[in-house]
PDB file of N, CA and C in Angstrom:
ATOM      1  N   UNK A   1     173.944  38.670  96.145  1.00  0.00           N
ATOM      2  CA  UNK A   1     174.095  38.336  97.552  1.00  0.00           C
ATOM      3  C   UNK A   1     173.064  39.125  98.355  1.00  0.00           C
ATOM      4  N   UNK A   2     172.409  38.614  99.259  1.00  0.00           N
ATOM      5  CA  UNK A   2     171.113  39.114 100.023  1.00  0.00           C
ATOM      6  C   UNK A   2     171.838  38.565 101.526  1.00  0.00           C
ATOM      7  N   UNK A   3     171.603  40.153 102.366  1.00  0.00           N
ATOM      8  CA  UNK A   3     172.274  40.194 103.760  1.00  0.00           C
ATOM      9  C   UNK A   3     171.521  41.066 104.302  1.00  0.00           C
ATOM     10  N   UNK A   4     171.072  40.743 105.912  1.00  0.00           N
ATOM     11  CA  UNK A   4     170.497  41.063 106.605  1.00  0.00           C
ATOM     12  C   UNK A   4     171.066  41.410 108.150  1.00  0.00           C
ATOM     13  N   UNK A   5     170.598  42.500 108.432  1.00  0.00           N
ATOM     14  CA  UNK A   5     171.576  42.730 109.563  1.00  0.00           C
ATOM     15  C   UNK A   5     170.351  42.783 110.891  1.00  0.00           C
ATOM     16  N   UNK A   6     170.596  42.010 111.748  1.00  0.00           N
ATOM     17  CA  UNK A   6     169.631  41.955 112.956  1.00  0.00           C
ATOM     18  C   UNK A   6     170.384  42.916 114.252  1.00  0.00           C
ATOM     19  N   UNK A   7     169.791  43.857 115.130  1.00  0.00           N
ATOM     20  CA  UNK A   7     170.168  43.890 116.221  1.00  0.00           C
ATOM     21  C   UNK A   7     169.225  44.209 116.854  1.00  0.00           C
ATOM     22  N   UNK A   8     169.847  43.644 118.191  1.00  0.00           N
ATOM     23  CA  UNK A   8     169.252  43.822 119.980  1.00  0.00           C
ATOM     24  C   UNK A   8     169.628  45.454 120.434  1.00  0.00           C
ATOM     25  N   UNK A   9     168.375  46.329 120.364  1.00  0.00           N
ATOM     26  CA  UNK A   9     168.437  47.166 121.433  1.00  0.00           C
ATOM     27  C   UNK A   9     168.190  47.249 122.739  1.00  0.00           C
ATOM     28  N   UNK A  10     168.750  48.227 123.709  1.00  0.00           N
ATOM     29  CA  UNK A  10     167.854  48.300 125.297  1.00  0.00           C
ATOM     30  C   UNK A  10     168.234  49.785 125.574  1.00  0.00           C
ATOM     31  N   UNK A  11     167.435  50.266 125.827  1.00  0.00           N
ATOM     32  CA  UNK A  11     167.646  51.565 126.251  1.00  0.00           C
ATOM     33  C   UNK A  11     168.446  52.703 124.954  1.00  0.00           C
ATOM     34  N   UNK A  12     168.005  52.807 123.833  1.00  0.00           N
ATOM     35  CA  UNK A  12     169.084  53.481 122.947  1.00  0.00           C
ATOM     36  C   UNK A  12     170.407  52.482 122.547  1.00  0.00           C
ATOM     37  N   UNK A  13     171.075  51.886 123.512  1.00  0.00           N
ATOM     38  CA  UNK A  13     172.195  50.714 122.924  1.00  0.00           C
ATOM     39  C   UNK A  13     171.781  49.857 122.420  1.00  0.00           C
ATOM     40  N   UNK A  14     173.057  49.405 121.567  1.00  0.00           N
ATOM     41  CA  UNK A  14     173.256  48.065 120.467  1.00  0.00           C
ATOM     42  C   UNK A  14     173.568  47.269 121.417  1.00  0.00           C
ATOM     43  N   UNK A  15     173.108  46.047 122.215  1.00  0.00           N
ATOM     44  CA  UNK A  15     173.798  45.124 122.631  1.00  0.00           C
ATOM     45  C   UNK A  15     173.867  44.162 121.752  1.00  0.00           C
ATOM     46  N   UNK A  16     173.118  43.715 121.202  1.00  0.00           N
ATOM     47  CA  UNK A  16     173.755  42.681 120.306  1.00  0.00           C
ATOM     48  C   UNK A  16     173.605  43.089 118.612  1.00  0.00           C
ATOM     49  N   UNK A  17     174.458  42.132 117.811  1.00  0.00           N
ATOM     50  CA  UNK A  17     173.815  41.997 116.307  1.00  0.00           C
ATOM     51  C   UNK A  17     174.559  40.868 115.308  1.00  0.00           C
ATOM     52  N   UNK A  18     174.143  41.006 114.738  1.00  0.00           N
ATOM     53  CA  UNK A  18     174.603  39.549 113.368  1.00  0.00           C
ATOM     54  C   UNK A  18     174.268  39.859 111.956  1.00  0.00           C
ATOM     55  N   UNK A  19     175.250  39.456 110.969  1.00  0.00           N
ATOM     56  CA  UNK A  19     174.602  39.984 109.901  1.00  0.00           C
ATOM     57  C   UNK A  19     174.419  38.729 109.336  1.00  0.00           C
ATOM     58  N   UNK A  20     173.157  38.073 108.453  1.00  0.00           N
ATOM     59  CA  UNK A  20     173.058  37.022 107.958  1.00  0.00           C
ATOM     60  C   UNK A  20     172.827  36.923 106.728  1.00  0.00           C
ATOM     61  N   UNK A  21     173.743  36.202 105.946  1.00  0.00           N
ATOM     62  CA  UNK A  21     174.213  36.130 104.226  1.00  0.00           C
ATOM     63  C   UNK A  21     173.208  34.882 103.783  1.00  0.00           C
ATOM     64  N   UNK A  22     172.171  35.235 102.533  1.00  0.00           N
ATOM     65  CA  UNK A  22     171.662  34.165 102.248  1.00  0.00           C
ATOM     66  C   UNK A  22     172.421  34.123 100.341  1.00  0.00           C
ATOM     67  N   UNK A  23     172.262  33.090  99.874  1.00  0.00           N
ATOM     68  CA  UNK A  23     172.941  33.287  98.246  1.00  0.00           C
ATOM     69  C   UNK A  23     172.057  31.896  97.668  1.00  0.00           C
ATOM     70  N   UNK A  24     170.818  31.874  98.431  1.00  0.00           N
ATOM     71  CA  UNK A  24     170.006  30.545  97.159  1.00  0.00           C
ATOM     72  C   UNK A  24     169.358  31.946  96.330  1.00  0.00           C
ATOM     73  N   UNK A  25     170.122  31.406  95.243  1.00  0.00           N
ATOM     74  CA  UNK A  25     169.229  32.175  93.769  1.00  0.00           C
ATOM     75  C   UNK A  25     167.831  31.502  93.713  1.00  0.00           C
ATOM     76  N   UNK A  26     167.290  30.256  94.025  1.00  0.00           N
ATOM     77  CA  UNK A  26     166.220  29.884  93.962  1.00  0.00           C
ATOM     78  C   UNK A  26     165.021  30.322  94.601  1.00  0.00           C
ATOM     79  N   UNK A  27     165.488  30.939  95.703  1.00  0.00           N
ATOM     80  CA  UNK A  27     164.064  32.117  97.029  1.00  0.00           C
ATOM     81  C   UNK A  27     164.247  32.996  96.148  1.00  0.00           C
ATOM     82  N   UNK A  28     162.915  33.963  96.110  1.00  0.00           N
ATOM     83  CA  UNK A  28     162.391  35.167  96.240  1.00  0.00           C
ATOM     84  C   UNK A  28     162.942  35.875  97.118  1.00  0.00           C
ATOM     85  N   UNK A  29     162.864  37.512  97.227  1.00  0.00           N
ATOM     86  CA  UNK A  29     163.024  38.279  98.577  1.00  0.00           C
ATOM     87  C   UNK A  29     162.390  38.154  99.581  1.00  0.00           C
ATOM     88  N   UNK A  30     160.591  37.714  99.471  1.00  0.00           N
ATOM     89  CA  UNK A  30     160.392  37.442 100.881  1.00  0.00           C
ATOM     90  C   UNK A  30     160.414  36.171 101.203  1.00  0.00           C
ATOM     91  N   UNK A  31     160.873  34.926 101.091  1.00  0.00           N
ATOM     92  CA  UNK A  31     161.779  34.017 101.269  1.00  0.00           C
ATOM     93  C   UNK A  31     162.942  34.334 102.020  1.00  0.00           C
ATOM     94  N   UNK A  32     163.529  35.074 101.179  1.00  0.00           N
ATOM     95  CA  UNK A  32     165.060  35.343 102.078  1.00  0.00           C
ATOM     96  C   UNK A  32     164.879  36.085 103.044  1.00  0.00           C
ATOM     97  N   UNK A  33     163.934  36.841 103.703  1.00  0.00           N
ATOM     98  CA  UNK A  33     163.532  38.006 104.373  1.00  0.00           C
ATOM     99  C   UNK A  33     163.215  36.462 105.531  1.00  0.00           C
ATOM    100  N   UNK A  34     162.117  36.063 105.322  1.00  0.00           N
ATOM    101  CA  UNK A  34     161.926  34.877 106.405  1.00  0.00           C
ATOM    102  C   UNK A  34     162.838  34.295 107.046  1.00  0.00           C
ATOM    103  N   UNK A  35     163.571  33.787 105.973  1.00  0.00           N
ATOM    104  CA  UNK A  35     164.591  32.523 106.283  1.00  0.00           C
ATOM    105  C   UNK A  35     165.545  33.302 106.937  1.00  0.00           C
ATOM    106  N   UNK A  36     166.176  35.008 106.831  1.00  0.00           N
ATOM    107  CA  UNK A  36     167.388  35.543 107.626  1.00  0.00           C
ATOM    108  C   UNK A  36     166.745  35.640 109.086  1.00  0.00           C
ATOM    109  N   UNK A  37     165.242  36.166 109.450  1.00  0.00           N
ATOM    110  CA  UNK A  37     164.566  36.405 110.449  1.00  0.00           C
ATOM    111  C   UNK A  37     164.813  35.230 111.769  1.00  0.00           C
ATOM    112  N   UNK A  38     164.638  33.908 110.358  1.00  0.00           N
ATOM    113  CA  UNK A  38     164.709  32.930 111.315  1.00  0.00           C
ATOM    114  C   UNK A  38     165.651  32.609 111.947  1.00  0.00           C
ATOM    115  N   UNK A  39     166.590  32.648 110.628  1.00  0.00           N
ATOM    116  CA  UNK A  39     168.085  32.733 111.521  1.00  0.00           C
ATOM    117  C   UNK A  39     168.738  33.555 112.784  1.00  0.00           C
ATOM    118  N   UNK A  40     167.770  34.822 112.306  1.00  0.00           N
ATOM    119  CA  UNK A  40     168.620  35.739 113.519  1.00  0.00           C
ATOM    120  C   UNK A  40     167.988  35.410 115.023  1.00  0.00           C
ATOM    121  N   UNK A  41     167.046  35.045 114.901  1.00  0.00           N
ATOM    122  CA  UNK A  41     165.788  34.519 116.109  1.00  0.00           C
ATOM    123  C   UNK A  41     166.501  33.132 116.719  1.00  0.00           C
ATOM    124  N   UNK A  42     167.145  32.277 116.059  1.00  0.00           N
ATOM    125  CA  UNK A  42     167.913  31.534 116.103  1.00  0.00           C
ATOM    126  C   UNK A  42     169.135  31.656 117.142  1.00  0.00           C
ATOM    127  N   UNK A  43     169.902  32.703 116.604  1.00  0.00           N
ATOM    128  CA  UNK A  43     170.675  33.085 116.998  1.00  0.00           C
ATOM    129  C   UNK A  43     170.837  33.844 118.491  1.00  0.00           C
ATOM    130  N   UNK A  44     169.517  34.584 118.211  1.00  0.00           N
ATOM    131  CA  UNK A  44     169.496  35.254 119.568  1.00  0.00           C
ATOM    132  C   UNK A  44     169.020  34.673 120.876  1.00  0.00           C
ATOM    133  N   UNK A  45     168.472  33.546 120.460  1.00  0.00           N
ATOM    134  CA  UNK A  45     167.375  32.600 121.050  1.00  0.00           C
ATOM    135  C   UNK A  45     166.153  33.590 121.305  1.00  0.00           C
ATOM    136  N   UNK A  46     165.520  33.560 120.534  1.00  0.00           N
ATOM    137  CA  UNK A  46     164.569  34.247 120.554  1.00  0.00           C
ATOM    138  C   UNK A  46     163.705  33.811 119.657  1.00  0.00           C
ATOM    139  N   UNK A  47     162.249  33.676 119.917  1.00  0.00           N
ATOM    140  CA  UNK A  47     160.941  32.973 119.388  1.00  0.00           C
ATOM    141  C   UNK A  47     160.671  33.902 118.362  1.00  0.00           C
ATOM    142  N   UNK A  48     160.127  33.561 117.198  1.00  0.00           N
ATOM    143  CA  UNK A  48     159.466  34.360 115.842  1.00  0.00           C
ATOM    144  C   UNK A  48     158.720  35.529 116.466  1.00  0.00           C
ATOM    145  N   UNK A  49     158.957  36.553 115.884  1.00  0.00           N
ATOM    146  CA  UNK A  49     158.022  37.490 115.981  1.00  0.00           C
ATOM    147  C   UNK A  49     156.749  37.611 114.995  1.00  0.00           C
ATOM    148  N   UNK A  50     155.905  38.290 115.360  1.00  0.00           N
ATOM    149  CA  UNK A  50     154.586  38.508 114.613  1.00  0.00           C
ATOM    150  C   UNK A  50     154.999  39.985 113.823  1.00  0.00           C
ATOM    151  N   UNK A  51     154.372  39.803 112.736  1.00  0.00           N
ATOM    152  CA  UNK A  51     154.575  40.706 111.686  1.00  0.00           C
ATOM    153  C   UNK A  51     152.920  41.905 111.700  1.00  0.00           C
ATOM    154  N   UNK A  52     152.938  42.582 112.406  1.00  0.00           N
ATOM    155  CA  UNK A  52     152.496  43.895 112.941  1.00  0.00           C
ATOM    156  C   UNK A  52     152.346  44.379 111.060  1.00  0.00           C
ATOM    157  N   UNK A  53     151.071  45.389 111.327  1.00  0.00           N
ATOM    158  CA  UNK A  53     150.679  46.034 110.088  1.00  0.00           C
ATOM    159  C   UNK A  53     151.598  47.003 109.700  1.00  0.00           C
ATOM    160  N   UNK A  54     152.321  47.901 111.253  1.00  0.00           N
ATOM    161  CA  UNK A  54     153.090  48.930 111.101  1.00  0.00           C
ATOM    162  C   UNK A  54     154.328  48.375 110.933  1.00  0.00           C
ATOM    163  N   UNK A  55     154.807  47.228 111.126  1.00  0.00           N
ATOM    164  CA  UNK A  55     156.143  46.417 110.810  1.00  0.00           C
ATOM    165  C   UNK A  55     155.735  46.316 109.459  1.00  0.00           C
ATOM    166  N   UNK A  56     155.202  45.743 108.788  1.00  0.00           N
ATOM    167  CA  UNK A  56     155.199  45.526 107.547  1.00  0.00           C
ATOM    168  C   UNK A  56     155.303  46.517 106.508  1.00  0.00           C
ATOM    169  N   UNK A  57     154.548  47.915 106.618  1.00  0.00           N
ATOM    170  CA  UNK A  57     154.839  49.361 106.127  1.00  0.00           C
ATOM    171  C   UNK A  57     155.985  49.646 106.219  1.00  0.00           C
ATOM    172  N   UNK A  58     156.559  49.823 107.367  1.00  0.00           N
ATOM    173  CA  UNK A  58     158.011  50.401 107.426  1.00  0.00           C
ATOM    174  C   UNK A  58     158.602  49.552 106.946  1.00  0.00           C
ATOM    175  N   UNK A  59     158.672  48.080 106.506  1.00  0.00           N
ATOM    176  CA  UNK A  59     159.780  47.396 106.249  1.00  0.00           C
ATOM    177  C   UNK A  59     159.572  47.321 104.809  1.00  0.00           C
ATOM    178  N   UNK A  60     158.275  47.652 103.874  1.00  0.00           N
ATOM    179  CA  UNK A  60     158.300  48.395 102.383  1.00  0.00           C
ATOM    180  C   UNK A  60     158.807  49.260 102.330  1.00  0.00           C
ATOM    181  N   UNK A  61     158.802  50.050 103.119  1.00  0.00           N
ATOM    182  CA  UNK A  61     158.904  51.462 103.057  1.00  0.00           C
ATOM    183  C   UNK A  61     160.704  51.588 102.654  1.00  0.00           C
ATOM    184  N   UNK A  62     161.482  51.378 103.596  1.00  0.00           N
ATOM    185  CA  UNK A  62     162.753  51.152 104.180  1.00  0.00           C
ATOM    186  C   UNK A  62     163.663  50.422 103.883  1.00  0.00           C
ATOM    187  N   UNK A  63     162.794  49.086 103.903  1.00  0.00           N
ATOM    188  CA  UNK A  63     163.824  47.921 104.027  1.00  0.00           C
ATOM    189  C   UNK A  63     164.292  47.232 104.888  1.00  0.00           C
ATOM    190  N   UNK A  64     163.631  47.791 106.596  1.00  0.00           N
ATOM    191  CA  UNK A  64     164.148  48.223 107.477  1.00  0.00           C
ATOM    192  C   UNK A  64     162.989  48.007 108.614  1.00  0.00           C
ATOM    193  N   UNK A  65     163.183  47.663 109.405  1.00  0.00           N
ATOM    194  CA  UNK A  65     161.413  47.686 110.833  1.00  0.00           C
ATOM    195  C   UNK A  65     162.259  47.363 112.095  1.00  0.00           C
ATOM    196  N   UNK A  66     161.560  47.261 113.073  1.00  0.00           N
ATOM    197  CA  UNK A  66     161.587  47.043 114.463  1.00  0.00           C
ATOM    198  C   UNK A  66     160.202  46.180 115.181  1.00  0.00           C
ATOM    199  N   UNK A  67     161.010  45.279 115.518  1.00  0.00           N
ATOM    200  CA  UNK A  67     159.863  44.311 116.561  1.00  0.00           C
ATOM    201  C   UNK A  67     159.748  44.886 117.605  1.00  0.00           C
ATOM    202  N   UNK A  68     158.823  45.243 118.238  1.00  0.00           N
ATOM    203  CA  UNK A  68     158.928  45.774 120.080  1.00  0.00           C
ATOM    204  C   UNK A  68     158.162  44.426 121.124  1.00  0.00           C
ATOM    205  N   UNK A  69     158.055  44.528 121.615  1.00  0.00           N
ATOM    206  CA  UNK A  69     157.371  43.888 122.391  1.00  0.00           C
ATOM    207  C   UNK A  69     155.966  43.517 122.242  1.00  0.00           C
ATOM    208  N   UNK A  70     155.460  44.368 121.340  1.00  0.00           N
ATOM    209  CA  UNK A  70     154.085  43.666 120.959  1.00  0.00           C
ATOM    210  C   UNK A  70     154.236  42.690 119.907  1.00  0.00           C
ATOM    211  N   UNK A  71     155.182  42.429 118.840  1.00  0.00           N
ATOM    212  CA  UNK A  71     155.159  41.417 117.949  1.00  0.00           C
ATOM    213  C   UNK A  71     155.919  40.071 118.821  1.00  0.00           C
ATOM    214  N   UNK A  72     156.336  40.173 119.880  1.00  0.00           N
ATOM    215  CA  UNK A  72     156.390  38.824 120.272  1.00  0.00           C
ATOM    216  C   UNK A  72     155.510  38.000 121.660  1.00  0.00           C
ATOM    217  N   UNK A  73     155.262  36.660 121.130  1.00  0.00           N
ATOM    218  CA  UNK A  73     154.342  36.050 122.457  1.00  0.00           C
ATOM    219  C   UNK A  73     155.188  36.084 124.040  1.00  0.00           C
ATOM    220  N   UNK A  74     156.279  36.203 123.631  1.00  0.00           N
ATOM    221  CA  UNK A  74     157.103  36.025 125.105  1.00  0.00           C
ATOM    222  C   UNK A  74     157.531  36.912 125.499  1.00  0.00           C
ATOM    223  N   UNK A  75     157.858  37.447 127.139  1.00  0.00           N
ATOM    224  CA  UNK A  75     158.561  38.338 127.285  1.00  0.00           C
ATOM    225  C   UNK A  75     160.032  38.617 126.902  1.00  0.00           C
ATOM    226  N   UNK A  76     160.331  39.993 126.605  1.00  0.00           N
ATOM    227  CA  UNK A  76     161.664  40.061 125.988  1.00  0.00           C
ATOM    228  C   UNK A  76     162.532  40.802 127.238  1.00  0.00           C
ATOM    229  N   UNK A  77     163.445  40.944 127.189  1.00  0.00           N
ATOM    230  CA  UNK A  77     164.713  41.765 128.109  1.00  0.00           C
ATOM    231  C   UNK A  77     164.945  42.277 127.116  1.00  0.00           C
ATOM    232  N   UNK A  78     164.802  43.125 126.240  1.00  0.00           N
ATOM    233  CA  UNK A  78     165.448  44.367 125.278  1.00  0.00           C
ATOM    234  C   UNK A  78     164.460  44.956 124.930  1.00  0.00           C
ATOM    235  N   UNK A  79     164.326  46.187 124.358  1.00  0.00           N
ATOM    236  CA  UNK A  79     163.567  46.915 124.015  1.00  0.00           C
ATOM    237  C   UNK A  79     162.378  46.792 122.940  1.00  0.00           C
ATOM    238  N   UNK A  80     163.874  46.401 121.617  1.00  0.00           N
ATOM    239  CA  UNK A  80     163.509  46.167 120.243  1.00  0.00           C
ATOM    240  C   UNK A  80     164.287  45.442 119.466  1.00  0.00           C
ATOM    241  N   UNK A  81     163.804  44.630 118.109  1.00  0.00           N
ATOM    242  CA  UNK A  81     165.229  44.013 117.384  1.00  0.00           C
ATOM    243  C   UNK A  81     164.067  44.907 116.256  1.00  0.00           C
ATOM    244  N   UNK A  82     165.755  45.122 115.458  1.00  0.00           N
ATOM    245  CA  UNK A  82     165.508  45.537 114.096  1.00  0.00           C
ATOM    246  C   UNK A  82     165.819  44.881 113.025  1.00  0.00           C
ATOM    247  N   UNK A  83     165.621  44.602 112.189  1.00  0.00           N
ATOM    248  CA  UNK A  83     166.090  44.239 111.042  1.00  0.00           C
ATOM    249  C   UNK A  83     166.397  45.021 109.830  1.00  0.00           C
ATOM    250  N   UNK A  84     167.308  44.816 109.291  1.00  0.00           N
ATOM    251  CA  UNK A  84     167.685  45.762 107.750  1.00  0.00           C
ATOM    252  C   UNK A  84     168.251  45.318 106.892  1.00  0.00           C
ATOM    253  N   UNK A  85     167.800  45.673 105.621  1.00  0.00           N
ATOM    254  CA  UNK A  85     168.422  44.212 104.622  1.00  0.00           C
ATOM    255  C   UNK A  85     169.867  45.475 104.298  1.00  0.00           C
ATOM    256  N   UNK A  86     170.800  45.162 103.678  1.00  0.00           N
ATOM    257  CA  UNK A  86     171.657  46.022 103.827  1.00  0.00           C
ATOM    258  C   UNK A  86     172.519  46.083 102.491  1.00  0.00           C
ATOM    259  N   UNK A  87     172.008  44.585 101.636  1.00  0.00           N
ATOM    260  CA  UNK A  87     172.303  44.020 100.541  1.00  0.00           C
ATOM    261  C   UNK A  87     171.500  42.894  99.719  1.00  0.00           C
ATOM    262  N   UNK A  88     170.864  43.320  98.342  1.00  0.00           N
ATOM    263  CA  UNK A  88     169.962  42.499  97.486  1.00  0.00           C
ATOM    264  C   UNK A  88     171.081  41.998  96.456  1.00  0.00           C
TER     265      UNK A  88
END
């Protein structure tokens, strides 16, 4: 089971989050990494973010990153969303 946990920061607070369960044995991890992203972007109504050099390090690194405001084309009302896989 592969689960991903998204949340909305602003100021230090959690205002929002979702955790999203994927179970196709047929994706890869970065497959499922996409496809939860999309979902949570989905969810939040919120447009794809761009995958930043330093997003991509920390999220090897971790498992784990933060979008800020430079990985997306639109303006945001929150700070940051994070993502964290929480389960492979």
């Amino acid at each position: 089971m592969f689960r991903m946990w998204g949340k909305l920061f602003k100021e230090n607070h959690l205002i929002r989050d979702i955790v999203i369960e994927n179970d196709h044995p047929e994706l890869n991890r970065t497959r499922k990494v996409f496809a939860s992203l999309e979902e949570i972007c989905i969810a939040f109504d919120l447009g794809q973010p761009i995958w930043l050099d330093s997003t991509i390090n920390d999220f090897r690194r971790h498992s784990k990153c933060r979008f800020t405001q430079d990985a997306f084309v639109e303006q945001i009302d929150f700070d940051y969303l994070e993502i964290h896989i929480i389960e492979e």
